[in-house]
C-alpha atoms as a PDB file:
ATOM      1  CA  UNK A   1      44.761 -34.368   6.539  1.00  0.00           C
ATOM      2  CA  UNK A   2      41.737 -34.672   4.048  1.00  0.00           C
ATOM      3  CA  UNK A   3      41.252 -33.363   0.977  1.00  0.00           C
ATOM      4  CA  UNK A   4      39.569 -29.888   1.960  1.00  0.00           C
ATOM      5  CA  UNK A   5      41.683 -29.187   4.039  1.00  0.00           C
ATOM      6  CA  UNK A   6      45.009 -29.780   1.800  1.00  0.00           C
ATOM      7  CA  UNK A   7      43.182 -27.751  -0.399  1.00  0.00           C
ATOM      8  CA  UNK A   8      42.643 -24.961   1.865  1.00  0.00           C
ATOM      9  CA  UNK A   9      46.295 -25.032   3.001  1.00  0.00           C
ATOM     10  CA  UNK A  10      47.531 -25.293  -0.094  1.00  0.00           C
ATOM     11  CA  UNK A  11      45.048 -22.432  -1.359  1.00  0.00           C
ATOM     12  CA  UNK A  12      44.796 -25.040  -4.337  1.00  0.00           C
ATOM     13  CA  UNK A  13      41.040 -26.859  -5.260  1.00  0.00           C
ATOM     14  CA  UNK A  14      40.329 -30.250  -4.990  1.00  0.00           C
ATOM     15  CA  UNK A  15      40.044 -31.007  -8.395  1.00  0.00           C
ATOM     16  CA  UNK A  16      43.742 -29.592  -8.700  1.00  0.00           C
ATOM     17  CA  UNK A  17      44.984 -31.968  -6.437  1.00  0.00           C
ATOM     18  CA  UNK A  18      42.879 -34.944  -7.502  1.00  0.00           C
ATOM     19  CA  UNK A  19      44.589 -33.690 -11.447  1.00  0.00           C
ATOM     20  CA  UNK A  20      48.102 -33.860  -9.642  1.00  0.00           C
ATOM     21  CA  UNK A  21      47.538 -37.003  -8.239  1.00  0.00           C
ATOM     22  CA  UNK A  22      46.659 -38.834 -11.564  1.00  0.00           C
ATOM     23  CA  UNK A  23      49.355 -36.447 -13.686  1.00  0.00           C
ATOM     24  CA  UNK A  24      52.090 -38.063 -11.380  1.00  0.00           C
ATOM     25  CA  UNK A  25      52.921 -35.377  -9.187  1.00  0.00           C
ATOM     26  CA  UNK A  26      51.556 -35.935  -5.942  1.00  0.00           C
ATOM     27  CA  UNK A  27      51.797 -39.973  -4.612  1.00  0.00           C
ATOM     28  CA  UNK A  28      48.564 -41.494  -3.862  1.00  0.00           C
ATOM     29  CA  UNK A  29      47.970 -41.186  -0.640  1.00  0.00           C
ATOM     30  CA  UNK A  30      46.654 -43.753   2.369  1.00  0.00           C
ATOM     31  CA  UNK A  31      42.798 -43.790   2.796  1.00  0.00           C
ATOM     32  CA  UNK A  32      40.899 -43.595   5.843  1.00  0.00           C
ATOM     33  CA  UNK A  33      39.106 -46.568   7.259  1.00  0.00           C
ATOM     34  CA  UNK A  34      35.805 -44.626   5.586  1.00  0.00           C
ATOM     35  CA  UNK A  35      37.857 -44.300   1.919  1.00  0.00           C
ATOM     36  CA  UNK A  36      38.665 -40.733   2.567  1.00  0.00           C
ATOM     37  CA  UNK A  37      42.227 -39.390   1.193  1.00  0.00           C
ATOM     38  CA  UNK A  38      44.547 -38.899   3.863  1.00  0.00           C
ATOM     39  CA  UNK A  39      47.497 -36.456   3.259  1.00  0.00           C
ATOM     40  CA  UNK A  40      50.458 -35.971   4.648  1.00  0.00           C
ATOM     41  CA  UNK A  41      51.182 -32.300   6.000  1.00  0.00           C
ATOM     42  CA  UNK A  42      54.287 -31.787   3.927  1.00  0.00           C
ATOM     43  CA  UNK A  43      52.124 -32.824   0.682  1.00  0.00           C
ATOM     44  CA  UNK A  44      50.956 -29.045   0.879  1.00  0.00           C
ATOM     45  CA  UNK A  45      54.601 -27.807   0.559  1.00  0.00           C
ATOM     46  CA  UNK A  46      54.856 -30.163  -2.372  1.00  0.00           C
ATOM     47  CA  UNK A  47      51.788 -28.072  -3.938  1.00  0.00           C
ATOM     48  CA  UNK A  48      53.687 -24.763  -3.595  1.00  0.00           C
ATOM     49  CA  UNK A  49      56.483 -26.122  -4.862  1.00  0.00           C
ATOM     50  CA  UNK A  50      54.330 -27.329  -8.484  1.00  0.00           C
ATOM     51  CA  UNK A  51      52.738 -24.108  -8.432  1.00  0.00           C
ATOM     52  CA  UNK A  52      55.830 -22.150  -7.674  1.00  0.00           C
ATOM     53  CA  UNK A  53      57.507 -24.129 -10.847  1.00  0.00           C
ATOM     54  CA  UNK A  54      54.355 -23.646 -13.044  1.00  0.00           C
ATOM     55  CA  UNK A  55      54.851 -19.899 -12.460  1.00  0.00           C
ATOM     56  CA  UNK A  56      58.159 -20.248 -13.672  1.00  0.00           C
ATOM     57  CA  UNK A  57      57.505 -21.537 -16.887  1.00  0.00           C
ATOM     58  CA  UNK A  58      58.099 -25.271 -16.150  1.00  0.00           C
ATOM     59  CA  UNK A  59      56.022 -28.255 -17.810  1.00  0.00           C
ATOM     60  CA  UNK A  60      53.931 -30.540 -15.739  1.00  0.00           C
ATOM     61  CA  UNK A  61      56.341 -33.199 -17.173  1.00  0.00           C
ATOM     62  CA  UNK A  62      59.206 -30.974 -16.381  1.00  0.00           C
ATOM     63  CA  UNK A  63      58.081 -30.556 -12.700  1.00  0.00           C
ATOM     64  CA  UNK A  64      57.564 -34.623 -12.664  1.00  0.00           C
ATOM     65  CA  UNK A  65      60.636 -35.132 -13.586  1.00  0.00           C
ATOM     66  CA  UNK A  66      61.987 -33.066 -11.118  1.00  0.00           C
ATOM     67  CA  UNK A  67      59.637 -34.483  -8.113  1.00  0.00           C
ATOM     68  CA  UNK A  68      61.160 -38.097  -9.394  1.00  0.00           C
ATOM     69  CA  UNK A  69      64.675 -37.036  -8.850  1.00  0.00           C
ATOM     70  CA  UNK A  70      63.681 -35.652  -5.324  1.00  0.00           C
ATOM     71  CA  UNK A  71      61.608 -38.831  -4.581  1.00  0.00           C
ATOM     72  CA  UNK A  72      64.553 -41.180  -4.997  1.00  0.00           C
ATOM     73  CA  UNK A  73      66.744 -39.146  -2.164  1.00  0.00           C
ATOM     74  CA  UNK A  74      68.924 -36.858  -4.463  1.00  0.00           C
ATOM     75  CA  UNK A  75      68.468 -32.798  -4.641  1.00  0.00           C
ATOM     76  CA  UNK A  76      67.068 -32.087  -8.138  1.00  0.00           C
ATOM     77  CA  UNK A  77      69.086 -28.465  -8.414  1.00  0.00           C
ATOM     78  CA  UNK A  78      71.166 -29.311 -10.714  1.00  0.00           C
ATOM     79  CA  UNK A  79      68.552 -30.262 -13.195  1.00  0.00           C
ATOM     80  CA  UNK A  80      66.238 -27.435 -12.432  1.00  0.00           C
ATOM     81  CA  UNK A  81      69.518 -25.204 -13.771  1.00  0.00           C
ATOM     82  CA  UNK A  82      69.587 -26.830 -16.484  1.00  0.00           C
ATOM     83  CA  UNK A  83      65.860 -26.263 -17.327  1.00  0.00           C
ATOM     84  CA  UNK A  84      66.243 -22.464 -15.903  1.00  0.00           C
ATOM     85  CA  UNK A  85      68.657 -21.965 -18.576  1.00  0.00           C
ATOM     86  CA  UNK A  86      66.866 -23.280 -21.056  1.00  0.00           C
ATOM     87  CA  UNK A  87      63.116 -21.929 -20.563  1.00  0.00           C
ATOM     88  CA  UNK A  88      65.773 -18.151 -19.782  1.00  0.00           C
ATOM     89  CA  UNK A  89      67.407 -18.251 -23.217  1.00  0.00           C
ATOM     90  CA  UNK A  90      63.577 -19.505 -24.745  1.00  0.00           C
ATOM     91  CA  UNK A  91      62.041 -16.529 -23.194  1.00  0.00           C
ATOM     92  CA  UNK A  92      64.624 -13.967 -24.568  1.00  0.00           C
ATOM     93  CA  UNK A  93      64.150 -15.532 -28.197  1.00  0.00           C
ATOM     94  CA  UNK A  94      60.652 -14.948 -27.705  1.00  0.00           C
ATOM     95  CA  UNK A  95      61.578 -10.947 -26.727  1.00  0.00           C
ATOM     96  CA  UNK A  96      63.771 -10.967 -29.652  1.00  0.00           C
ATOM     97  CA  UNK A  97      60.943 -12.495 -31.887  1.00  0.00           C
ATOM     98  CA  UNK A  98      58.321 -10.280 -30.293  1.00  0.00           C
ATOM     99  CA  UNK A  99      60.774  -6.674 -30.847  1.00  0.00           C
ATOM    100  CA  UNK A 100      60.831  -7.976 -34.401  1.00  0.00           C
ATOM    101  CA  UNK A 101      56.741  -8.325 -34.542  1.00  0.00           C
ATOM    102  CA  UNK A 102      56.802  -4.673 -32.800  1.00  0.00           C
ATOM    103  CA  UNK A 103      58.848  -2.898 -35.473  1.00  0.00           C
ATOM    104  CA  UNK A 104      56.517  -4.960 -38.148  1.00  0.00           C
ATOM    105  CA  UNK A 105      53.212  -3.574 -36.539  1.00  0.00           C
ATOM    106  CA  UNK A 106      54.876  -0.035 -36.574  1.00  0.00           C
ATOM    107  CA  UNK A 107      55.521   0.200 -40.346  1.00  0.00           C
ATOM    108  CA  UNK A 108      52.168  -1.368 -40.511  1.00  0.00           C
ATOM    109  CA  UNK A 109      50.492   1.129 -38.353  1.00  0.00           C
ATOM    110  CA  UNK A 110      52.472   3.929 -40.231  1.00  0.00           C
ATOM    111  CA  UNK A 111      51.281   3.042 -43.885  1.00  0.00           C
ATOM    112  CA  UNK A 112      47.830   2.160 -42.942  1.00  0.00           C
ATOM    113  CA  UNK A 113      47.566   6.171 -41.716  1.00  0.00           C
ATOM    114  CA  UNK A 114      48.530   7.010 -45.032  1.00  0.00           C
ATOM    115  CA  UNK A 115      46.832   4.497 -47.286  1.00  0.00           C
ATOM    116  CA  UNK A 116      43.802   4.920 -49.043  1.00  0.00           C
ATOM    117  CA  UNK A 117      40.956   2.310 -49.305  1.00  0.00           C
ATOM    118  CA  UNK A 118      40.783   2.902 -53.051  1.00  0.00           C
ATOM    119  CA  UNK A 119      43.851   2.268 -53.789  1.00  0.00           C
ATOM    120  CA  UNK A 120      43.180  -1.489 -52.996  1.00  0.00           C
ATOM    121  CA  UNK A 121      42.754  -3.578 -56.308  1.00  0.00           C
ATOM    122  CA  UNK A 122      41.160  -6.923 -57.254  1.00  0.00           C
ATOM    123  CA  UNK A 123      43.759  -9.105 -56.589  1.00  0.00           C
ATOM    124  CA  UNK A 124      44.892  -7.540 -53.381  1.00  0.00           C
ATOM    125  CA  UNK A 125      42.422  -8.388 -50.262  1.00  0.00           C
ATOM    126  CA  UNK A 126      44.094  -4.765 -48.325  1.00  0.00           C
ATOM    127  CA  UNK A 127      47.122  -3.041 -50.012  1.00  0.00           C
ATOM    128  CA  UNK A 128      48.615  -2.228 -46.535  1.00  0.00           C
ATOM    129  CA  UNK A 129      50.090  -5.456 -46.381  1.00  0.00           C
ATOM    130  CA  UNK A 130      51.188  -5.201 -50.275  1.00  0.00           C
ATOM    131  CA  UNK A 131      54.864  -4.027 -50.014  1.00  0.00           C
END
């Protein structure tokens, strides 16, 4: 299968795959007689699977990794629990973090409708942010 239609199949473009190819994730493949790329059919399930991880959250290094473990025979799942977990418990500190922001920007919001440009002095650049 060439390039196009890889790309087509994998509804991916050909600079995407050419990108995987150098990044590490996709083997080279065989060339035609003329030089042209010639893909395997499964190589387009190995595209959903990259984008399918990218969606998740999970590094182009991270989804190498994984794509190494499954190239050498073994199932990777074990290891993509591991990063599940982890990229689950960074997401909810970045919830937590963003709550925190949330309630910030509300007190914000709350004395800026109150506050009066003229009470700003010198040596403050905007007396909203002056607690």
């Amino acid at each position: 299968m060439r390039i196009g239609e890889l790309a087509r199949t994998a509804a991916v473009s050909t600079k995407t795959i050419r990108y995987y190819e150098q990044a590490g994730l996709l083997p080279e493949p065989p060339r035609t007689s003329s030089g042209y790329r010639d893909y395997d059919p499964d190589t387009a399930h190995r595209l959903e699977f990259i984008r399918t991880a990218q969606a998740a959250g999970l590094s182009l290094t991270e989804i190498r990794d994984i794509l190494a473990i499954r190239d050498t025979g073994q199932a990777p799942c074990d290891h993509v629990g591991e990063l599940i977990d982890r990229h689950l418990s960074n997401v909810r500190r970045r919830i937590a973090d963003l709550r925190t922001t949330e309630q910030d920007l509300h007190q914000l919001k709350a004395r800026a409708s109150t506050y009066r440009s003229a009470s700003c002095t010198s040596t403050t650049v905007c007396g909203i942010f002056t607690r």
